[in-house]
C-alpha atoms as a PDB file:
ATOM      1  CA  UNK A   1      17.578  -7.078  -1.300  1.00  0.00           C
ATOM      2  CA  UNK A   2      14.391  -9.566  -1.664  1.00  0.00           C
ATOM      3  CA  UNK A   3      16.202 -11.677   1.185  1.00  0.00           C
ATOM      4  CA  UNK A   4      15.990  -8.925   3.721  1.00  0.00           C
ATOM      5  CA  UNK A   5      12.587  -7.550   2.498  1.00  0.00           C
ATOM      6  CA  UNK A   6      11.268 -11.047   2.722  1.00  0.00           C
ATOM      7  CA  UNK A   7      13.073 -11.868   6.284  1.00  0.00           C
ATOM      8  CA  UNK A   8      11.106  -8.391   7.496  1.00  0.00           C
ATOM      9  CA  UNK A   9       8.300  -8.983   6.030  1.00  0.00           C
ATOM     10  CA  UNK A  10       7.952 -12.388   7.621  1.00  0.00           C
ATOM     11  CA  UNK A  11       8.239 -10.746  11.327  1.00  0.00           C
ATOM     12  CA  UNK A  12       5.635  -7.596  10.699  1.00  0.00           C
ATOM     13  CA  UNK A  13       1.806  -7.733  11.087  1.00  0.00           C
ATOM     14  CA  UNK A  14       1.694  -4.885   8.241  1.00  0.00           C
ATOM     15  CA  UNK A  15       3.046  -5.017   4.826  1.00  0.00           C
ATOM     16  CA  UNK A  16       2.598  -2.402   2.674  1.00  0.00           C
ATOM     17  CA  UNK A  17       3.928  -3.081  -0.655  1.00  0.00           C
ATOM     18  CA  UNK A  18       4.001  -0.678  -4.185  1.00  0.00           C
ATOM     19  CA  UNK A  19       2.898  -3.717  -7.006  1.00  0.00           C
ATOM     20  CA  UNK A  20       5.504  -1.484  -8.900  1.00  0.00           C
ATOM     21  CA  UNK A  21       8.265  -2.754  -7.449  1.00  0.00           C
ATOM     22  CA  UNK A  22       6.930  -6.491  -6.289  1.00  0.00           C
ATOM     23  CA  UNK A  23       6.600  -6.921 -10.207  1.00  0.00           C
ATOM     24  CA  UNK A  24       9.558  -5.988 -10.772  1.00  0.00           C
ATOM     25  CA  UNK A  25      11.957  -7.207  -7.951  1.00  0.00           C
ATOM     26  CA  UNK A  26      10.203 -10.687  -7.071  1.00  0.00           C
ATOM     27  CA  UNK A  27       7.901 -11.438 -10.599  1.00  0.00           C
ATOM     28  CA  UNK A  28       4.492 -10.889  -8.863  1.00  0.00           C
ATOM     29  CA  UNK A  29       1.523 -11.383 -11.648  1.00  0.00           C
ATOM     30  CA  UNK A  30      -0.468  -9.589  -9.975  1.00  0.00           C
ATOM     31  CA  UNK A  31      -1.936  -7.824  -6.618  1.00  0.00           C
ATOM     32  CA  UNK A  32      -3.164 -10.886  -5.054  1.00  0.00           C
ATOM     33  CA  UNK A  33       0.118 -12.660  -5.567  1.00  0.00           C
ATOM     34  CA  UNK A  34       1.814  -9.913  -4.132  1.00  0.00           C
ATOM     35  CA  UNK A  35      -0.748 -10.220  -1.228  1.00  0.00           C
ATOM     36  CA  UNK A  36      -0.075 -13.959  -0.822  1.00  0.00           C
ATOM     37  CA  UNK A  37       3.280 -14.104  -0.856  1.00  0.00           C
ATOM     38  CA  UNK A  38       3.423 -11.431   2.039  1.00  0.00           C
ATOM     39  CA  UNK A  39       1.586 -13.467   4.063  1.00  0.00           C
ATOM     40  CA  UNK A  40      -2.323 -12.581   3.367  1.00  0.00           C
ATOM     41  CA  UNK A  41      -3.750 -15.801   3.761  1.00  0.00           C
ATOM     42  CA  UNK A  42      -1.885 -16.171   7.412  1.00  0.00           C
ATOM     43  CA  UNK A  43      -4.027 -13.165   8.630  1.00  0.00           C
ATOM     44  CA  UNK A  44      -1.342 -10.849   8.091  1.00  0.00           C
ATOM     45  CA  UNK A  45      -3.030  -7.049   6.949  1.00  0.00           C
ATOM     46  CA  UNK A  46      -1.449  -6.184   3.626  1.00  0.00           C
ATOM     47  CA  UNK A  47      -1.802  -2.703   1.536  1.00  0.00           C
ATOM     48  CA  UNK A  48      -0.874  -3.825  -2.328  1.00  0.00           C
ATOM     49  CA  UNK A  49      -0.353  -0.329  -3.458  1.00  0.00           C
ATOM     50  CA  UNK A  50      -0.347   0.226  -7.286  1.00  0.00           C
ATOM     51  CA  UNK A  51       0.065   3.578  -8.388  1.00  0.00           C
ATOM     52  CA  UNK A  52      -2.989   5.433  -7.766  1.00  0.00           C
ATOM     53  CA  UNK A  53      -4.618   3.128  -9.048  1.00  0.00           C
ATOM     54  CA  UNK A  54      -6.992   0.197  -7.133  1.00  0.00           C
ATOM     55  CA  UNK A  55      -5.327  -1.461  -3.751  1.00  0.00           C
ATOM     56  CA  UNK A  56      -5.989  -4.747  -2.563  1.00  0.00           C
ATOM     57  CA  UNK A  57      -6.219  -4.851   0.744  1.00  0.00           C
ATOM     58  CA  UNK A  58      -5.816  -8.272   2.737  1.00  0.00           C
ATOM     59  CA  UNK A  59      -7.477  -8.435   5.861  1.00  0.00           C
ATOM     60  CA  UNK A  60      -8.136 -11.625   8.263  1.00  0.00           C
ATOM     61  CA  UNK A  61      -6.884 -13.775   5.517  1.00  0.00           C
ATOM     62  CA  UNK A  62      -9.573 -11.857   3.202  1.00  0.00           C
ATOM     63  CA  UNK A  63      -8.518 -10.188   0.049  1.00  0.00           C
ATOM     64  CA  UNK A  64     -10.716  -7.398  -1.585  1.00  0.00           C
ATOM     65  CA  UNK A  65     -10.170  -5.016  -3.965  1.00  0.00           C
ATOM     66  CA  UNK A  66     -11.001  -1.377  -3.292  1.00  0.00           C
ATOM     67  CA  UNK A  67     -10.958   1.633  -5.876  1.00  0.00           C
ATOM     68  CA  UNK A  68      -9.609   5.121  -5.588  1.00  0.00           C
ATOM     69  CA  UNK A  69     -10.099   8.428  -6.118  1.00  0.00           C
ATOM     70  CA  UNK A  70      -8.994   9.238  -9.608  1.00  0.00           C
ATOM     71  CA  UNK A  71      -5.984  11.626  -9.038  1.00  0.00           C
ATOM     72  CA  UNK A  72      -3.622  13.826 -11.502  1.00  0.00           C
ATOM     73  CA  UNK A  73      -0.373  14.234  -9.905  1.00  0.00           C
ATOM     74  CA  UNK A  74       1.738  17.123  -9.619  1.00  0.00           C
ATOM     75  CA  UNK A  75       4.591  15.773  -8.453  1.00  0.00           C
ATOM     76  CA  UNK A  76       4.715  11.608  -7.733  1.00  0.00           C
ATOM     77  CA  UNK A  77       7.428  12.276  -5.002  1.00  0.00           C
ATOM     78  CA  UNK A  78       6.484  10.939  -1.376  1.00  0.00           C
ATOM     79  CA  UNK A  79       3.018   9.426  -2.677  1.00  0.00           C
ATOM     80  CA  UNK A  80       3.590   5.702  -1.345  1.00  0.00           C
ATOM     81  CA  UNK A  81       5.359   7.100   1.735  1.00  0.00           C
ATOM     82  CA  UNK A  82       2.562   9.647   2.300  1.00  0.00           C
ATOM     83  CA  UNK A  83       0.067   6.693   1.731  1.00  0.00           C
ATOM     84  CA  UNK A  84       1.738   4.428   3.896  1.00  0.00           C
ATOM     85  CA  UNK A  85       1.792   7.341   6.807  1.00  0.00           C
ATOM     86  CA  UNK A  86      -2.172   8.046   6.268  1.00  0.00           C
ATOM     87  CA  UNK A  87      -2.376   3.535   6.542  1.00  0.00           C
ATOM     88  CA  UNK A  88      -0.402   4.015  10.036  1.00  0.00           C
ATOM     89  CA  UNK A  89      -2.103   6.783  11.718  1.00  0.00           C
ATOM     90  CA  UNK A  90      -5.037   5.735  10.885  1.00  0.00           C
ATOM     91  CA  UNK A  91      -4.870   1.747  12.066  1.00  0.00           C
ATOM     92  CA  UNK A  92      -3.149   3.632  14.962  1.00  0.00           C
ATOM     93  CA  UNK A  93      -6.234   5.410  15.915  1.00  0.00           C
ATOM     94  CA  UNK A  94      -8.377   2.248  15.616  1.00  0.00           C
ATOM     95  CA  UNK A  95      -9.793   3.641  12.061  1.00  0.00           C
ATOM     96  CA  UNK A  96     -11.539   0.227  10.327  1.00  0.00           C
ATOM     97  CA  UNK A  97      -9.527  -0.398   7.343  1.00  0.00           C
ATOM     98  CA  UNK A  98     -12.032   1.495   4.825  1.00  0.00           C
ATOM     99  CA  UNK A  99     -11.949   4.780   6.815  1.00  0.00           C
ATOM    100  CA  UNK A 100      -7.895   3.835   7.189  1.00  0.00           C
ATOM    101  CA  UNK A 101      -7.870   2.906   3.312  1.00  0.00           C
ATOM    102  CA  UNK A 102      -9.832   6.952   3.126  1.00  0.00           C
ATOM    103  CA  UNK A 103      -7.126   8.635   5.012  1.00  0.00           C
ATOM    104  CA  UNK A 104      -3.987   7.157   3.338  1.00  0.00           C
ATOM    105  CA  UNK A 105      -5.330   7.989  -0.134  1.00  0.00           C
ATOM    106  CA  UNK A 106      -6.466  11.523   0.677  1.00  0.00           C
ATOM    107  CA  UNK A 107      -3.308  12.271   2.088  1.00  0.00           C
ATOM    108  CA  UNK A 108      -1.549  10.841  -0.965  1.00  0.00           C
ATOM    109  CA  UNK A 109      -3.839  12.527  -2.654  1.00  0.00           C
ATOM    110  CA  UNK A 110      -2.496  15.501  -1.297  1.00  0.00           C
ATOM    111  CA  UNK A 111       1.016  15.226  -1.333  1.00  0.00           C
ATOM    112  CA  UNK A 112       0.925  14.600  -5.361  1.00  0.00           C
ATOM    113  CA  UNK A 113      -1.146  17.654  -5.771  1.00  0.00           C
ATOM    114  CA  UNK A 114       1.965  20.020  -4.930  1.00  0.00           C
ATOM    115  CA  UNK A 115       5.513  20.546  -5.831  1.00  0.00           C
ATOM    116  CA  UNK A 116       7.691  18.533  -4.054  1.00  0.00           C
ATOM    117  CA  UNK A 117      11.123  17.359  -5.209  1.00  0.00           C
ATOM    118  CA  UNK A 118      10.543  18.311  -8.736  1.00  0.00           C
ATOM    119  CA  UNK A 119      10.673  22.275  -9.359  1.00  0.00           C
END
């Protein structure tokens, strides 16, 4: 599994990886080694996702920290594939990567805040 998700990660311009599973799958310390090793410093753009909670985002080789919306979920089902959505469509529509960082949480935001998979 980390061969292949390191083999496509190496050929995208976006990564958008949950720290969650970076710790756990490839021993990540923290955010901006998850950044790193996904290419950051190369000028790749990389989403760190982490729960709800702050995202690094790496941008031109630049990592910064941004904070979010506190948020009590519903239902956790779909959030880092909503997120991830709101990141493309965004980027897509030539949204800076604030506005783009904006739109991924508030749809996230969204999707937690109703019954999805869990009745």
């Amino acid at each position: 599994m980390r061969d292949i998700i390191t083999r496509a990660a190496a050929i995208a311009d976006m990564v958008l990886p949950s720290f969650e599973d970076e710790s756990t799958h490839f021993g990540d310390a923290d955010l901006a080694a998850c950044a790193r090793r996904y290419g950051a410093e190369q000028g790749r753009e990389v989403v760190v996702k982490n729960g709800g909670q702050d995202v690094l985002l790496a941008m031109n080789g630049v990592l910064s920290h941004h904070r979010l919306t506190a948020v009590t979920p519903v239902d956790t089902t779909g959030a880092g594939d909503s997120f991830n959505a709101g990141w493309i469509a965004a980027r897509h529509r030539g949204l800076p990567p604030e506005a783009s960082l904006a739109a991924a949480h508030d749809l996230a935001r969204h999707v937690v805040s109703i019954r999805g998979a869990l009745s």
